[in-house]
Structures are given as C-alpha cells and as structure tokens.
C-alpha atoms as a PDB file:
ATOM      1  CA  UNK A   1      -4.630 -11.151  17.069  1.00  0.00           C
ATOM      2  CA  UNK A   2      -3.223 -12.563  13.582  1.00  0.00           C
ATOM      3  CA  UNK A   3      -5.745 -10.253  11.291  1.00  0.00           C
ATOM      4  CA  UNK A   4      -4.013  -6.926  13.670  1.00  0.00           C
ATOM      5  CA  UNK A   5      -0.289  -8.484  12.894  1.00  0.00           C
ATOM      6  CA  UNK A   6      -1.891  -8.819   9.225  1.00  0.00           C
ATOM      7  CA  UNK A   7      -2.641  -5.501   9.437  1.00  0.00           C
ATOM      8  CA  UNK A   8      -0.126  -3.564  10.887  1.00  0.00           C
ATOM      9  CA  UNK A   9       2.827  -5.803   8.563  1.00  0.00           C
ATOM     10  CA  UNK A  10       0.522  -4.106   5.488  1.00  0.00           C
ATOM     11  CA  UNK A  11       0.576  -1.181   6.943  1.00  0.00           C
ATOM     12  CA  UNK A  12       4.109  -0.971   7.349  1.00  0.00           C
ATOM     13  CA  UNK A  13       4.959  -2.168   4.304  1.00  0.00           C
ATOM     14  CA  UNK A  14       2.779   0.719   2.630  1.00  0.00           C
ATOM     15  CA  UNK A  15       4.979   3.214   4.532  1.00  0.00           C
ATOM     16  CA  UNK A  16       8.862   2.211   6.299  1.00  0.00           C
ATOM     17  CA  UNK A  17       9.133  -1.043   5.969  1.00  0.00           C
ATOM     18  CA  UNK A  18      10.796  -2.360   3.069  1.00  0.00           C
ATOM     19  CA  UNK A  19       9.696  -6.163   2.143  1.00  0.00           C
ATOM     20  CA  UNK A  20       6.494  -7.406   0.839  1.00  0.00           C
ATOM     21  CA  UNK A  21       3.168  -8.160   2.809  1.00  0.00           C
ATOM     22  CA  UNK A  22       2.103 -10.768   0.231  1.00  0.00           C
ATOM     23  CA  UNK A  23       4.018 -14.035   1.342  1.00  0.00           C
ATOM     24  CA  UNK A  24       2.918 -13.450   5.036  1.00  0.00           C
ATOM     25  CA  UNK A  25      -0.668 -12.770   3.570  1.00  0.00           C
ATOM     26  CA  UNK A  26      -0.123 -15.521   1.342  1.00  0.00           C
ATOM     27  CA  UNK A  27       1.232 -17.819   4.053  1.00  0.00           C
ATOM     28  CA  UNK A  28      -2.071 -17.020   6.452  1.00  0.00           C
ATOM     29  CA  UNK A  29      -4.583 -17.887   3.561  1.00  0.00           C
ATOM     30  CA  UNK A  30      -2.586 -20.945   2.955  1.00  0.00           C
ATOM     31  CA  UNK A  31      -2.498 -22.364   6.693  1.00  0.00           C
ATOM     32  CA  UNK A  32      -6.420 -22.468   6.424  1.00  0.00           C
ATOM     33  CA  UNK A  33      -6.565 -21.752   9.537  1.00  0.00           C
ATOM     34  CA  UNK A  34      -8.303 -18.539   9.885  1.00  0.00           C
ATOM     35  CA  UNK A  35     -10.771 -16.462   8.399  1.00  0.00           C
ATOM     36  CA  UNK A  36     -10.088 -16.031   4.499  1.00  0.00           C
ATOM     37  CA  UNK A  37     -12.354 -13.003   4.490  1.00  0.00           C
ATOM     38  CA  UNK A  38     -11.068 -11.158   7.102  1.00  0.00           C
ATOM     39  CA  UNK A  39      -7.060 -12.023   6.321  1.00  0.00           C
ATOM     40  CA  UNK A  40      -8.172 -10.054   2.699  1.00  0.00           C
ATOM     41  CA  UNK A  41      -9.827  -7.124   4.633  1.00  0.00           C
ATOM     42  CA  UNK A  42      -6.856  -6.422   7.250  1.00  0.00           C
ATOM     43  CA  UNK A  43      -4.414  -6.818   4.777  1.00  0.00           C
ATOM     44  CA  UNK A  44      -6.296  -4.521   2.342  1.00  0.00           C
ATOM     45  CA  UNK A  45      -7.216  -2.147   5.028  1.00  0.00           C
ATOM     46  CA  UNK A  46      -3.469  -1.918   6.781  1.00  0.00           C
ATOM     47  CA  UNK A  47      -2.112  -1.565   2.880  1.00  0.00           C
ATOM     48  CA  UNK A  48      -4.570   1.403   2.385  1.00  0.00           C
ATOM     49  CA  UNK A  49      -3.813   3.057   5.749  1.00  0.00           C
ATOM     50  CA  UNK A  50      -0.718   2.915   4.941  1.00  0.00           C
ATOM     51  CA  UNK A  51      -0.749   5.061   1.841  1.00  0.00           C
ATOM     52  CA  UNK A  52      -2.954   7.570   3.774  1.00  0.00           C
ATOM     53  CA  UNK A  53      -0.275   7.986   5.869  1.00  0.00           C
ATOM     54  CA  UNK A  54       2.091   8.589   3.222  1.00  0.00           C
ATOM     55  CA  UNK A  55      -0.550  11.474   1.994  1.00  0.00           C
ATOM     56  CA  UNK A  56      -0.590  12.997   5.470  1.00  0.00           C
ATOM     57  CA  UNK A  57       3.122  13.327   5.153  1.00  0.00           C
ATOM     58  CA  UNK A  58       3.473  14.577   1.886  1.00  0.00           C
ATOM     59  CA  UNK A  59       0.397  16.980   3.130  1.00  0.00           C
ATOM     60  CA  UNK A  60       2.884  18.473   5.664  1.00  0.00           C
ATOM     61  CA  UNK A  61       6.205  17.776   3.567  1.00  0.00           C
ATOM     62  CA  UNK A  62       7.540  20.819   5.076  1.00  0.00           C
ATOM     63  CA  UNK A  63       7.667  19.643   8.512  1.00  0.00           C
ATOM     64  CA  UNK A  64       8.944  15.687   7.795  1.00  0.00           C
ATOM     65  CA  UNK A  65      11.169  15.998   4.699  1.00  0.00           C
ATOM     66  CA  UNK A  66      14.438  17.228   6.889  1.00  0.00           C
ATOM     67  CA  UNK A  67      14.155  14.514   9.269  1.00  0.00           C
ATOM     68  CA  UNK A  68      16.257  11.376   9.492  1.00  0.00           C
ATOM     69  CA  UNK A  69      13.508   9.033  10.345  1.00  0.00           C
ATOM     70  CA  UNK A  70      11.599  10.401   7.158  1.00  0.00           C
ATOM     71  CA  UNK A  71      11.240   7.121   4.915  1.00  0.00           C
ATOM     72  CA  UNK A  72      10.929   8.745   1.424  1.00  0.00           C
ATOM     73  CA  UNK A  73      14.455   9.929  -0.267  1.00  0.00           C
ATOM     74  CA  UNK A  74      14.371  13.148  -2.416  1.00  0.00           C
ATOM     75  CA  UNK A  75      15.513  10.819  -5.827  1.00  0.00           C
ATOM     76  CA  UNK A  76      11.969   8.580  -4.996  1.00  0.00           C
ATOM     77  CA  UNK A  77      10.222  11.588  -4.545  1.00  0.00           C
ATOM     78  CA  UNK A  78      11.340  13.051  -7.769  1.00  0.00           C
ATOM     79  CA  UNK A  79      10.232   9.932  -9.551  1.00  0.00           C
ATOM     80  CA  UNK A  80       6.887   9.983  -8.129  1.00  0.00           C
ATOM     81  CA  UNK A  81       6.089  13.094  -8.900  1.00  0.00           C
ATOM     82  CA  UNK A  82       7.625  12.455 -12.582  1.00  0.00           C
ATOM     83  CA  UNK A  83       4.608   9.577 -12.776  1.00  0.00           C
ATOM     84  CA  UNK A  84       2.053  11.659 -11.462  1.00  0.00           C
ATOM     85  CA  UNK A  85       2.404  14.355 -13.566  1.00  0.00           C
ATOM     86  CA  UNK A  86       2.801  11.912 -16.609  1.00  0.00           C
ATOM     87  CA  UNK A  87      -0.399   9.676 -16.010  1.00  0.00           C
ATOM     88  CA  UNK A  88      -2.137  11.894 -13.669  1.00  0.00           C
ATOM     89  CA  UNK A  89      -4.660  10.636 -10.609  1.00  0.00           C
ATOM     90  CA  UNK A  90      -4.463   7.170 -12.679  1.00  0.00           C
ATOM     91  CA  UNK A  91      -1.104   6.318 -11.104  1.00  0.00           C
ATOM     92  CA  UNK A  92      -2.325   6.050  -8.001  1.00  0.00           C
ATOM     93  CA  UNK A  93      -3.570   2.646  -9.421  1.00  0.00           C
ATOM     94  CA  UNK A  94       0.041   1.674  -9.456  1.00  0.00           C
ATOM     95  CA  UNK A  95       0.034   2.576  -5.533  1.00  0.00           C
ATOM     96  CA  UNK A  96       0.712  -0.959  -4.972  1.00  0.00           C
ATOM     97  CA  UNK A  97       3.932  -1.682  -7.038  1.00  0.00           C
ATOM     98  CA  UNK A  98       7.173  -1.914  -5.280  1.00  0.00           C
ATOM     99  CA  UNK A  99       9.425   0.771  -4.521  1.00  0.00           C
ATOM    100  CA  UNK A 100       7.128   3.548  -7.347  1.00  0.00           C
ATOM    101  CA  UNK A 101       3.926   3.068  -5.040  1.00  0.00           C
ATOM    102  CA  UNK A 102       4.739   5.139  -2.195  1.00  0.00           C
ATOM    103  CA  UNK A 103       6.746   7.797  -3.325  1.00  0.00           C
ATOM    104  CA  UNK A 104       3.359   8.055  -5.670  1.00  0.00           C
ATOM    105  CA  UNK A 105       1.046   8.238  -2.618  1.00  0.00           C
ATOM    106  CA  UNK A 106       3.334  10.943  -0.990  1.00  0.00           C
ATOM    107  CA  UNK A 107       3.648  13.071  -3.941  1.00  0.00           C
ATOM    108  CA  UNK A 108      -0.169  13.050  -4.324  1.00  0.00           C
ATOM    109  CA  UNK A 109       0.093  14.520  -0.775  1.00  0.00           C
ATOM    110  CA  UNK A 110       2.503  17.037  -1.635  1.00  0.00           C
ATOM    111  CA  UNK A 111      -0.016  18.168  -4.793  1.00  0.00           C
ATOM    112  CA  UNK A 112      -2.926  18.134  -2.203  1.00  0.00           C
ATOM    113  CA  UNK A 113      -4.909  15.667  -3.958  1.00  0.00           C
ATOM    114  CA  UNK A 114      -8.352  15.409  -2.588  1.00  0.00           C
ATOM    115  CA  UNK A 115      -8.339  12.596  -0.251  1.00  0.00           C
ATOM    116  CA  UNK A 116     -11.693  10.685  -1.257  1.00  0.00           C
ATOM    117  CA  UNK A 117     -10.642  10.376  -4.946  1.00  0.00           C
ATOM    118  CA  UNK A 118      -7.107   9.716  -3.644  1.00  0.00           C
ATOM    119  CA  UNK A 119      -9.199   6.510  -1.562  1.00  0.00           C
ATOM    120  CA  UNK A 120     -10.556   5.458  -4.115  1.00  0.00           C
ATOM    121  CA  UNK A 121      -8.304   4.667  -6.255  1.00  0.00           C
ATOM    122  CA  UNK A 122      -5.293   3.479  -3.901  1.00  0.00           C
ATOM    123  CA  UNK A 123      -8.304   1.251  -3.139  1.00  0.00           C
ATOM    124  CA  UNK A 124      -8.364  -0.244  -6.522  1.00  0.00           C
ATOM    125  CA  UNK A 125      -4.938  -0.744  -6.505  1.00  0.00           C
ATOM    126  CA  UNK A 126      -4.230  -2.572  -3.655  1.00  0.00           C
ATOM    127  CA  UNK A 127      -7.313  -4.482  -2.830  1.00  0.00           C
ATOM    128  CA  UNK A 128      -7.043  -5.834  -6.220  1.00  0.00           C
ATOM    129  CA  UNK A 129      -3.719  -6.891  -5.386  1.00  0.00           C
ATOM    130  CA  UNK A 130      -4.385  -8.926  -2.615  1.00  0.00           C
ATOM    131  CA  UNK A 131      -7.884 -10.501  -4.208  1.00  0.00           C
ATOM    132  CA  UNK A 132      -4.668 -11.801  -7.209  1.00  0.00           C
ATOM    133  CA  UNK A 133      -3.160 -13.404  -4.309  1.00  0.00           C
ATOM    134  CA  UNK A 134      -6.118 -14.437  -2.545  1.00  0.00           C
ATOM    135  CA  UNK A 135      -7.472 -16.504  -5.627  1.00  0.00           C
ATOM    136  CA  UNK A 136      -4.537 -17.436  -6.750  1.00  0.00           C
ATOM    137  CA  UNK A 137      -3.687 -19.269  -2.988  1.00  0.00           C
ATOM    138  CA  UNK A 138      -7.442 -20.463  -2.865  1.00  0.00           C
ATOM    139  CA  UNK A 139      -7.284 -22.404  -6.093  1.00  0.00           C
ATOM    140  CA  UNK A 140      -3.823 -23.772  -5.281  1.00  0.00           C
ATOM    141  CA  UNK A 141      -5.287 -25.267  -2.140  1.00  0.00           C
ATOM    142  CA  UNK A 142      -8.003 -26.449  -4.665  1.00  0.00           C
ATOM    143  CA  UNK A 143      -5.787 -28.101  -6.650  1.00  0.00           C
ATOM    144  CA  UNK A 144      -3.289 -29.707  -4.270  1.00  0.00           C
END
C-alpha cells in the first residue's frame, strides 16, 4: 500500500499538486522499512505518468485549456514553450525541475511530440532524479 501512496503523491506532483515528492520519497528510503527498490520504481513510475498525463492534455489543449480545474496557467505555458523551442526535445530532460517541468511536458503535447522519444527522455530526467536522492539517503544511512 505505501509504494501506491508513493506513487500516486509522484504522480500528482508531476501534474496538480504543487509540493515536492522527494522528502516523502526521501522519508520512505530513510525509515528502512520497505523495499528500497521498489520505493525508486513507484516513485519514478508515478513521476513519469504524471508527465504523460500532462502530454495527453496538451494533446487535446483545445478541450482542457478553458476549464477551471485545468492546472497549467497560460504565462507557464508560454514559458514552456519559450524552452522548448530554445533547447528543443533536450528540455524535456529538465521535466523534473520545479515549476518549468510541467508546463515543458504539456507544451511538448501541444507540439505533438512523438510519445516514445517524449518517454524517453522525461525518463532520464526524473528517474535520475530520484536515483540523486536515493544514493544520497542510502549513504547517509551509511554514514550515521
């Protein structure tokens, strides 16, 4: 039950929510109390949902962008697309950075990026996110 809490926080985070997913990850890895592997992999895998979701809805922009419940604001949108055009399909390694992330995974939506590419490199991004945090706990336990 705590690696689909794990993974539904990341997934939130990657789409309404906004906080960060990293001290409850960090906090689960810490207690030592469950599965190391599989903390990394729901977080990871929630995260990455997440910013598919955010490409669906930039897919279908038309039909989400008037509502009130819609989480991304035109200004955020503007500045993702700004990136994207700039760096290209290489800022969707910067998926995982507060507040620029997901207007960067909607906006690759909205430009119909092709989804596996789109995977791949959202991927990068914020699995190697989490494995920063997940050494960086492990070898503080190590050391305390």
């Amino acid at each position: 039950m705590i690696y689909i809490s794990l993974l539904a926080v990341c997934f939130m985070v990657a789409t309404i929510v906004p906080f960060g997913s990293e001290m409850y990850f960090a906090t689960l890895l810490s207690l030592n109390k469950y599965n190391n592997f599989l903390l990394l992999m729901a977080a990871s895998t929630g995260n990455v949902l997440g910013s598919v979701f955010n490409w669906i809805c930039g897919y279908y922009v038309n039909y989400f962008i008037k509502k009130s419940w819609f989480p991304i604001k035109q200004n955020k949108i503007q500045k993702g697309t700004e990136l994207f055009n700039k760096y290209g399909k290489w800022s969707l390694l910067l998926s995982w950075v507060p507040f620029i992330g997901d207007p960067i995974t909607f906006v690759a939506g909205t430009l119909r990026y092709p989804i596996i590419p789109f995977l791949i490199l959202v991927s990068i991004g914020k699995v190697g996110r989490y494995l920063v945090i997940y050494f960086s706990i492990i070898w503080a336990i190590k050391i305390f």
